[in-house]
PDB file of N, CA and C in Angstrom:
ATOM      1  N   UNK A   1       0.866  -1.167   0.000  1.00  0.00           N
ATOM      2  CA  UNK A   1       0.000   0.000   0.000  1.00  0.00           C
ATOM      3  C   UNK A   1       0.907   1.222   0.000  1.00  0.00           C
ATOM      4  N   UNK A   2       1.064   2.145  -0.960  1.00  0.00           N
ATOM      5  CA  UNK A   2       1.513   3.496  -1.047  1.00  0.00           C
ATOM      6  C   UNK A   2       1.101   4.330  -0.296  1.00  0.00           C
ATOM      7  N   UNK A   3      -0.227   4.438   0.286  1.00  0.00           N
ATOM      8  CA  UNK A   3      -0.820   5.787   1.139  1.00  0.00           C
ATOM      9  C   UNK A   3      -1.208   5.199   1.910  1.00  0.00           C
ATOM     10  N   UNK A   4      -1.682   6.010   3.119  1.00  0.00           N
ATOM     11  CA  UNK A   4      -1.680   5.913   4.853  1.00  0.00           C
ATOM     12  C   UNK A   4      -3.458   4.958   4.089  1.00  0.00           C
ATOM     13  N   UNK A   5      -4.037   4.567   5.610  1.00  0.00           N
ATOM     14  CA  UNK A   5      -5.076   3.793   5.176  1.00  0.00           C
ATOM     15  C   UNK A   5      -6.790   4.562   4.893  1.00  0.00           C
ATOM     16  N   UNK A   6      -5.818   5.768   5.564  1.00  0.00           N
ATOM     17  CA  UNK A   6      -7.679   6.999   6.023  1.00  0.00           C
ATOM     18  C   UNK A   6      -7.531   7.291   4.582  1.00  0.00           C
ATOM     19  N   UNK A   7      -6.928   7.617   3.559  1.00  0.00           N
ATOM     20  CA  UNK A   7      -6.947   8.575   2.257  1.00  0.00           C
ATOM     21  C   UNK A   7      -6.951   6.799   1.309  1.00  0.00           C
ATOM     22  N   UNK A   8      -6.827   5.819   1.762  1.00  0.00           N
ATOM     23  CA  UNK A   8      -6.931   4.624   0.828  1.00  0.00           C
ATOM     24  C   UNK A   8      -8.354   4.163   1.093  1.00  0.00           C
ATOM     25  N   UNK A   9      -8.899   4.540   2.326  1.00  0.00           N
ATOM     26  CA  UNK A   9     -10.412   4.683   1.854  1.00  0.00           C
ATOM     27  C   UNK A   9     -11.203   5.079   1.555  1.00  0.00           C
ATOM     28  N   UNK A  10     -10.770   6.743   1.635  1.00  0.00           N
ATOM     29  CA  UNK A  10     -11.659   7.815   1.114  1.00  0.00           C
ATOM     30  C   UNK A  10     -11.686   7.578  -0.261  1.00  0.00           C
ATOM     31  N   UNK A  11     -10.600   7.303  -0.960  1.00  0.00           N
ATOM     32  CA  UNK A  11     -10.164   7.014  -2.816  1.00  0.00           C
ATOM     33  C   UNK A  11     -11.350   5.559  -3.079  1.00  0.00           C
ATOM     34  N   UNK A  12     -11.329   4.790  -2.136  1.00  0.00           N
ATOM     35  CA  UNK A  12     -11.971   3.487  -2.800  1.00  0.00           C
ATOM     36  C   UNK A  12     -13.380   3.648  -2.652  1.00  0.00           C
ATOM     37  N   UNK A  13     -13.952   4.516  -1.277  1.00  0.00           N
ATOM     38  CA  UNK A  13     -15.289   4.744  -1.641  1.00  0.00           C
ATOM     39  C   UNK A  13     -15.424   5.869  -2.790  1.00  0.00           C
ATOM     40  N   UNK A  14     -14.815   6.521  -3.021  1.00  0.00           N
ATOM     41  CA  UNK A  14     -15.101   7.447  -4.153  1.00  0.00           C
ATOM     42  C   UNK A  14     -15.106   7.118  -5.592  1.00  0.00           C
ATOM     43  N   UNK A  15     -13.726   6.216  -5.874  1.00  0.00           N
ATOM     44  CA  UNK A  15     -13.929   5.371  -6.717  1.00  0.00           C
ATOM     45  C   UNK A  15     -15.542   4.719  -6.984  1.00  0.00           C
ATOM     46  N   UNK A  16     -16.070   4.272  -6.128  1.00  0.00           N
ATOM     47  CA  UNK A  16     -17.214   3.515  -6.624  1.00  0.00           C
ATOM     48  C   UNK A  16     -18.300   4.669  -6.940  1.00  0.00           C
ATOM     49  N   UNK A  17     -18.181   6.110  -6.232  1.00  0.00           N
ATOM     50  CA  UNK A  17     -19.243   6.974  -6.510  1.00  0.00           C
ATOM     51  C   UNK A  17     -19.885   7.057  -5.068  1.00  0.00           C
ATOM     52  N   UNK A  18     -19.543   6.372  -3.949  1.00  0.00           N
ATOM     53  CA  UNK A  18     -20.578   6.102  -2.651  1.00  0.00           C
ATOM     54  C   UNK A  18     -20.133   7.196  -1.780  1.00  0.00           C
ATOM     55  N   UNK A  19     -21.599   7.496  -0.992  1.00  0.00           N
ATOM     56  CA  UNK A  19     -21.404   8.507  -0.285  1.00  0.00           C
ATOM     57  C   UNK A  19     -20.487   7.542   1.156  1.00  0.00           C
ATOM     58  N   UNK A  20     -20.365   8.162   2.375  1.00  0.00           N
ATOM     59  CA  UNK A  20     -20.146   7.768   3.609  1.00  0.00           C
ATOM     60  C   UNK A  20     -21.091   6.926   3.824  1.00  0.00           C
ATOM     61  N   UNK A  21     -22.446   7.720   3.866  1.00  0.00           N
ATOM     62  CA  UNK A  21     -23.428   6.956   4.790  1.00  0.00           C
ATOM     63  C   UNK A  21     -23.602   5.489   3.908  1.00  0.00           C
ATOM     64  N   UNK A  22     -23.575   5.977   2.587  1.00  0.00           N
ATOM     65  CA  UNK A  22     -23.977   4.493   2.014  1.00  0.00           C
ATOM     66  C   UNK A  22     -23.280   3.343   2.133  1.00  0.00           C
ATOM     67  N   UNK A  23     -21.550   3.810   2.289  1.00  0.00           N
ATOM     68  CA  UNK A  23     -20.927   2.695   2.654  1.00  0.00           C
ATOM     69  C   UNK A  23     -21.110   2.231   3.838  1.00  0.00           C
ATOM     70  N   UNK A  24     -21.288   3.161   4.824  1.00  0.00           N
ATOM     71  CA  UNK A  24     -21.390   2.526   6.221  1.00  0.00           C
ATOM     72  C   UNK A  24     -22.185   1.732   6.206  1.00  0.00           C
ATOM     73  N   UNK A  25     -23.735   1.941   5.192  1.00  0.00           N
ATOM     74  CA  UNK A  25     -24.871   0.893   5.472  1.00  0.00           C
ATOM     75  C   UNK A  25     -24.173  -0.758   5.229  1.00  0.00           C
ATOM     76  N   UNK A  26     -23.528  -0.659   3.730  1.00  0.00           N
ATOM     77  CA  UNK A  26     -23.427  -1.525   3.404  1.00  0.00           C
ATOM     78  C   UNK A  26     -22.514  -2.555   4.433  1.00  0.00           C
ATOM     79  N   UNK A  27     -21.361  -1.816   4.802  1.00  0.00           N
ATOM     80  CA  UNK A  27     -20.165  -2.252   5.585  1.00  0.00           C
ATOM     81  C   UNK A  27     -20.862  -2.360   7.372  1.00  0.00           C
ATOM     82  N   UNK A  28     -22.050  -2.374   7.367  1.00  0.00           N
ATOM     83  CA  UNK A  28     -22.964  -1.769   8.936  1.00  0.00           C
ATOM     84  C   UNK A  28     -21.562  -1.867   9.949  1.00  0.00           C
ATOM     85  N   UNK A  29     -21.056  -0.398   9.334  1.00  0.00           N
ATOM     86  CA  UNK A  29     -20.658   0.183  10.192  1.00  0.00           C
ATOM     87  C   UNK A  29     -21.110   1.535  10.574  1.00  0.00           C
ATOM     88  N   UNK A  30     -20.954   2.128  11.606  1.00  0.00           N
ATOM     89  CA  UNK A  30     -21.600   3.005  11.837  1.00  0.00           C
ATOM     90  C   UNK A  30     -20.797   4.484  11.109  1.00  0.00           C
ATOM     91  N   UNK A  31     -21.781   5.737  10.398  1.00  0.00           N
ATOM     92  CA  UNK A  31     -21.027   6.513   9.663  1.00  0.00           C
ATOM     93  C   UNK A  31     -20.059   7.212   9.975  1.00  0.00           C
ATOM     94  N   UNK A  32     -20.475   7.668  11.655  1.00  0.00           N
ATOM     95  CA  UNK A  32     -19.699   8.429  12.317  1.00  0.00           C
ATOM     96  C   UNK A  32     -18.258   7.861  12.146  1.00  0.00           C
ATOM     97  N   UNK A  33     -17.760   6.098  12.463  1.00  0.00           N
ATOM     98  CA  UNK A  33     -16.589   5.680  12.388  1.00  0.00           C
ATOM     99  C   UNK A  33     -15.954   5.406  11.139  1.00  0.00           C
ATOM    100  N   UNK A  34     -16.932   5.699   9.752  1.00  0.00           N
ATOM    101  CA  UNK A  34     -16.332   6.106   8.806  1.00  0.00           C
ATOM    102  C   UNK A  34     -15.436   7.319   8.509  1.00  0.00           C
ATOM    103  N   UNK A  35     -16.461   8.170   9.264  1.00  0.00           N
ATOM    104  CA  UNK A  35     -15.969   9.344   8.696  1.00  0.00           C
ATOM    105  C   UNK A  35     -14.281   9.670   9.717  1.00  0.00           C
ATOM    106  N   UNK A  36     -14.264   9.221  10.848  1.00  0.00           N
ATOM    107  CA  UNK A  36     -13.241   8.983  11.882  1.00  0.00           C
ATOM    108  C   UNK A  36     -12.264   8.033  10.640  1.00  0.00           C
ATOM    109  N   UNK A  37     -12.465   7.475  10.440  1.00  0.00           N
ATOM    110  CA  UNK A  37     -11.094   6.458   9.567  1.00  0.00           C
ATOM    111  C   UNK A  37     -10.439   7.422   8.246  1.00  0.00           C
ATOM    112  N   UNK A  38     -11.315   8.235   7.678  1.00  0.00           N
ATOM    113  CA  UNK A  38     -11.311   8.850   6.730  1.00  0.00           C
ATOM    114  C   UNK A  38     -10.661  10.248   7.140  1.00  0.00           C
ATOM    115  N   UNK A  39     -10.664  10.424   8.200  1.00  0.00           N
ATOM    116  CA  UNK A  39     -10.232  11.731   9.120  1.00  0.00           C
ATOM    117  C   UNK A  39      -8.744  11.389   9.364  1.00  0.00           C
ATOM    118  N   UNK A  40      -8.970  10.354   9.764  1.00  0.00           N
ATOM    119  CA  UNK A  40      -7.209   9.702  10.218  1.00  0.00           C
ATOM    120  C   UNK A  40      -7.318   9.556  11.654  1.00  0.00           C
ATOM    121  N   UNK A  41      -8.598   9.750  12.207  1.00  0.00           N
ATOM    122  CA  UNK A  41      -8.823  10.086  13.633  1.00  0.00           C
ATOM    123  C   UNK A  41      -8.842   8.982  14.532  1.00  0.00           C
ATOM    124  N   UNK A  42      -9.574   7.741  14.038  1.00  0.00           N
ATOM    125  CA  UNK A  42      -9.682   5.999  14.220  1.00  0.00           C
ATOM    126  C   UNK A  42      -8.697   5.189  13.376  1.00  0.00           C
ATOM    127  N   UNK A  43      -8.545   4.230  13.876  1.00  0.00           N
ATOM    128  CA  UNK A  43      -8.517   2.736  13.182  1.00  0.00           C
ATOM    129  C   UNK A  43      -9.691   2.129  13.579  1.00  0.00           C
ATOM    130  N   UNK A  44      -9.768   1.310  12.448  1.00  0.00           N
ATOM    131  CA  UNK A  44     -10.335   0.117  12.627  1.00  0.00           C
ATOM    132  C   UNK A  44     -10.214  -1.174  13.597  1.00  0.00           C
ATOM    133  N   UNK A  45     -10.756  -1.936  14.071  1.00  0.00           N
ATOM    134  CA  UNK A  45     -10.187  -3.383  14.565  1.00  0.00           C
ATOM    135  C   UNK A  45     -10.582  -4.161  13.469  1.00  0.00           C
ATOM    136  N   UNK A  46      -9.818  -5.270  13.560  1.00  0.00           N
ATOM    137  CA  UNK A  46     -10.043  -6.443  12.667  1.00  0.00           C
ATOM    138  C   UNK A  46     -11.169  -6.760  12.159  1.00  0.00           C
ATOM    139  N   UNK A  47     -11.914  -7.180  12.963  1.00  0.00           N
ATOM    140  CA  UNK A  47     -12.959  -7.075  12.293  1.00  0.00           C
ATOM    141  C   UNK A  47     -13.955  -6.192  11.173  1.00  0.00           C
ATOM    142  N   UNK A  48     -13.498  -5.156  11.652  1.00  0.00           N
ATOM    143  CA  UNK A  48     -14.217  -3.513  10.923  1.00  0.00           C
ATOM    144  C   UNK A  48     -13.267  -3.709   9.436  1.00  0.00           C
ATOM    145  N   UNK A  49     -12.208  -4.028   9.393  1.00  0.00           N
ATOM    146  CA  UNK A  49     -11.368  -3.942   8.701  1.00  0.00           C
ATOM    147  C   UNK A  49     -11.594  -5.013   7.484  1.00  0.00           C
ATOM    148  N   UNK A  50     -11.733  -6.145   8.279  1.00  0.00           N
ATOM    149  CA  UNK A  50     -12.454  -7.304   6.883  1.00  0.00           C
ATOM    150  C   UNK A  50     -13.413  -6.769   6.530  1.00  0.00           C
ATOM    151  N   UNK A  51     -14.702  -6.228   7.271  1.00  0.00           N
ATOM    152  CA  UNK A  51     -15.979  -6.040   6.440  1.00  0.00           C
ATOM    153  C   UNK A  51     -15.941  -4.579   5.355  1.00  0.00           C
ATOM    154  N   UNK A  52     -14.781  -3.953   5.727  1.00  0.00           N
ATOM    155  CA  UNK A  52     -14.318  -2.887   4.565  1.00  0.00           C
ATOM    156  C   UNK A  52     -13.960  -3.176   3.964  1.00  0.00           C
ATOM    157  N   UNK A  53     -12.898  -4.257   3.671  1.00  0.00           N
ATOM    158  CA  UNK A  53     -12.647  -4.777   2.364  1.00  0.00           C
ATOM    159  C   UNK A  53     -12.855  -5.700   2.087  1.00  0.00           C
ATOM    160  N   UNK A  54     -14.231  -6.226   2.386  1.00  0.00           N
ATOM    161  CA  UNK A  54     -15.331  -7.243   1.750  1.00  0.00           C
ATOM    162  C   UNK A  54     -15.866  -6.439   1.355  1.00  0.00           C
ATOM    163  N   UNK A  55     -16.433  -5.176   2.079  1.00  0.00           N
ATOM    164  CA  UNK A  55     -17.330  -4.366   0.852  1.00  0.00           C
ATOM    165  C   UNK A  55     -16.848  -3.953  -0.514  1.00  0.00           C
ATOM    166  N   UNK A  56     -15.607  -3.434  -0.269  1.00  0.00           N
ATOM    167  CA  UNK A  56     -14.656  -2.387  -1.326  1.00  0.00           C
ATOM    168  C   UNK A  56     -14.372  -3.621  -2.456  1.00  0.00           C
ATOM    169  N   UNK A  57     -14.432  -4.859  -2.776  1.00  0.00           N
ATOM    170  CA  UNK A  57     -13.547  -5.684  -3.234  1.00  0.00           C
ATOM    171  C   UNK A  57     -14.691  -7.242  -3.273  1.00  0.00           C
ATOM    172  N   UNK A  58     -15.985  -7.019  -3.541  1.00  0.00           N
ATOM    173  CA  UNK A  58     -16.832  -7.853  -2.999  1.00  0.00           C
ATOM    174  C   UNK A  58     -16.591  -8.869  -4.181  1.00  0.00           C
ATOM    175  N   UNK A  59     -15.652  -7.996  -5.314  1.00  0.00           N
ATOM    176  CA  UNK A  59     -16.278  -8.821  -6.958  1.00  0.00           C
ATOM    177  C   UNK A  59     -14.379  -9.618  -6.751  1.00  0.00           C
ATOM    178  N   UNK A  60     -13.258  -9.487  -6.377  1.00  0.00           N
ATOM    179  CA  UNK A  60     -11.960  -9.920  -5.953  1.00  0.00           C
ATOM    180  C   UNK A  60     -12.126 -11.250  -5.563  1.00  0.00           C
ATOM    181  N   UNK A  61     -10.857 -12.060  -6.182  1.00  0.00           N
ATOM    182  CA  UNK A  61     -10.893 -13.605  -5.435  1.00  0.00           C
ATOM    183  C   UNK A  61     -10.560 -13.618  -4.133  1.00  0.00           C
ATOM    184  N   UNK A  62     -10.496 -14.940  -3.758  1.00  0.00           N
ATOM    185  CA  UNK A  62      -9.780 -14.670  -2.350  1.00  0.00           C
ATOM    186  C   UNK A  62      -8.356 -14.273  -2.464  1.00  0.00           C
ATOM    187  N   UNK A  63      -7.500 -14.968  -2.931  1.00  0.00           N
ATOM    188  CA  UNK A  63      -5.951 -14.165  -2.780  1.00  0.00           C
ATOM    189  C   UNK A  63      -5.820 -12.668  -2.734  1.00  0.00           C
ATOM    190  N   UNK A  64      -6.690 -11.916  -3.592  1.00  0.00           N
ATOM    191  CA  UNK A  64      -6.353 -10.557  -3.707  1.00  0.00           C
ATOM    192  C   UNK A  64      -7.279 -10.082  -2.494  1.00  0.00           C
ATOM    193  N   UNK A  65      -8.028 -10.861  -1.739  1.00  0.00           N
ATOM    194  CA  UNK A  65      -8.491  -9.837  -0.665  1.00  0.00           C
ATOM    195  C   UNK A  65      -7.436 -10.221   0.954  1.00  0.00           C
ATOM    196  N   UNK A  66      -7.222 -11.377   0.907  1.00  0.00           N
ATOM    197  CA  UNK A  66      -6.507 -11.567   1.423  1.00  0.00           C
ATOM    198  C   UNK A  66      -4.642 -10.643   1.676  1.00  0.00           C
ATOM    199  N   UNK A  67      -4.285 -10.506   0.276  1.00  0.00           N
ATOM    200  CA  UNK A  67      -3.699  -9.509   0.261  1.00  0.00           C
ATOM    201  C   UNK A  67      -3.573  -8.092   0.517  1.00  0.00           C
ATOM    202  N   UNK A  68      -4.658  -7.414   0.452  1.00  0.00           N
ATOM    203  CA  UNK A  68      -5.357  -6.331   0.858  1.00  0.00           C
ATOM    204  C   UNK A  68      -5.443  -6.154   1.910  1.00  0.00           C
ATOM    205  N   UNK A  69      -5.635  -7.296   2.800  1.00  0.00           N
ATOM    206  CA  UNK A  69      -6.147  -7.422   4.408  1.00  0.00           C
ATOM    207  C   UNK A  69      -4.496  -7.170   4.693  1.00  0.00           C
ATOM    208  N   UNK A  70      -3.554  -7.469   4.417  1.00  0.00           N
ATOM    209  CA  UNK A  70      -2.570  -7.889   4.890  1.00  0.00           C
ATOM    210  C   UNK A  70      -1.670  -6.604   4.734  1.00  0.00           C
ATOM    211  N   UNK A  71      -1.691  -5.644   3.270  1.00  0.00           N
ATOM    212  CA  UNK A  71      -1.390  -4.613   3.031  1.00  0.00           C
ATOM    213  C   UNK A  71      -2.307  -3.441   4.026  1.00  0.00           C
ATOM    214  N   UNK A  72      -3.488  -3.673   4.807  1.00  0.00           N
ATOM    215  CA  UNK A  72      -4.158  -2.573   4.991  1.00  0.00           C
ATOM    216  C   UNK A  72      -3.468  -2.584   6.874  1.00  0.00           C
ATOM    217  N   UNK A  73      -3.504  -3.896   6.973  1.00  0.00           N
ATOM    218  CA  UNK A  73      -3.371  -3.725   8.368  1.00  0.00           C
ATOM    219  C   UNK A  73      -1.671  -4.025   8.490  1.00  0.00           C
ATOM    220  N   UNK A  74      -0.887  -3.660   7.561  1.00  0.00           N
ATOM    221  CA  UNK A  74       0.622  -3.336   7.672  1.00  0.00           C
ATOM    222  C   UNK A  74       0.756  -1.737   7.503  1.00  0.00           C
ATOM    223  N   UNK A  75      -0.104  -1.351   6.820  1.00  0.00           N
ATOM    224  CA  UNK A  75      -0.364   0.247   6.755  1.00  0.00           C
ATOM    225  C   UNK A  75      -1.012   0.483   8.639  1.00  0.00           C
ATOM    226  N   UNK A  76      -1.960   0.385   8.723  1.00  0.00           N
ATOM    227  CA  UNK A  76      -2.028   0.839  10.605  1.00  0.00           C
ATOM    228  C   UNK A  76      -1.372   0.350  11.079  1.00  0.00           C
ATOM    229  N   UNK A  77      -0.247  -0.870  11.476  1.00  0.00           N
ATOM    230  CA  UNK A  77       0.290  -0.718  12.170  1.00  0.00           C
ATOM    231  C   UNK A  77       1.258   0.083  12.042  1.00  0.00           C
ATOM    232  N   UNK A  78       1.856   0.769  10.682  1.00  0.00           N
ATOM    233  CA  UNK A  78       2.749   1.436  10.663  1.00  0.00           C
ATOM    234  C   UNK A  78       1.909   3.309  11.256  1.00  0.00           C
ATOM    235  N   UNK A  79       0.970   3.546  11.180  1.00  0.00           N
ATOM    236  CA  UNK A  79       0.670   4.448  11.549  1.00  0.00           C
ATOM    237  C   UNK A  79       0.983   5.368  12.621  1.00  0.00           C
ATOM    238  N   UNK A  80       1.060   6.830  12.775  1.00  0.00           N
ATOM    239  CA  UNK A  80       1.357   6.976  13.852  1.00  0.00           C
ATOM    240  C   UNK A  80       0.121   7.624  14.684  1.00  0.00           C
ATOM    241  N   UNK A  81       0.269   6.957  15.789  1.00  0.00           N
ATOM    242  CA  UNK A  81      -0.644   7.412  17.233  1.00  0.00           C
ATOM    243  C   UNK A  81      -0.858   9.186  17.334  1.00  0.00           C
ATOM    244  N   UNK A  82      -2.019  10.026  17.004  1.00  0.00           N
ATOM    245  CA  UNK A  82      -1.858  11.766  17.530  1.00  0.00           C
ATOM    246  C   UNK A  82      -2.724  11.766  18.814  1.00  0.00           C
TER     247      UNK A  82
END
């Protein structure tokens, strides 16, 4: 992954055209902690984190989501704590 993970999700929901709220429905996560990930303000936990890129990537085999999972959560851990 080239960019931090808050601006690699703002690009992939936009990519598709989706607002916040709509992804949150889909991803039932709640919008507010979208918009927090997208801020740079949250991470995700694991879990939150698969069902984002099960949403983002629903049409992907398994290897490439698997990869993704692995690139997204090597990006937060590299993150830094504000």
């Amino acid at each position: 992954m080239n960019k931090p993970f808050n601006l690699w999700l703002r690009d992939e929901i936009a990519k598709r055209g989706q607002t916040q709220r709509e992804f949150a429905n889909l991803a039932n996560i709640d919008e507010s902690n979208v918009s927090n990930y997208i801020l740079g303000k949250r991470i995700p936990n694991t879990r939150t984190l698969i069902r984002i890129i099960l949403v983002l990537h629903n049409q992907g085999n398994q290897e490439k989501l698997v990869k993704l999972l692995m690139e997204s959560l090597q990006g937060i851990e590299n993150m830094e704590i504000r």
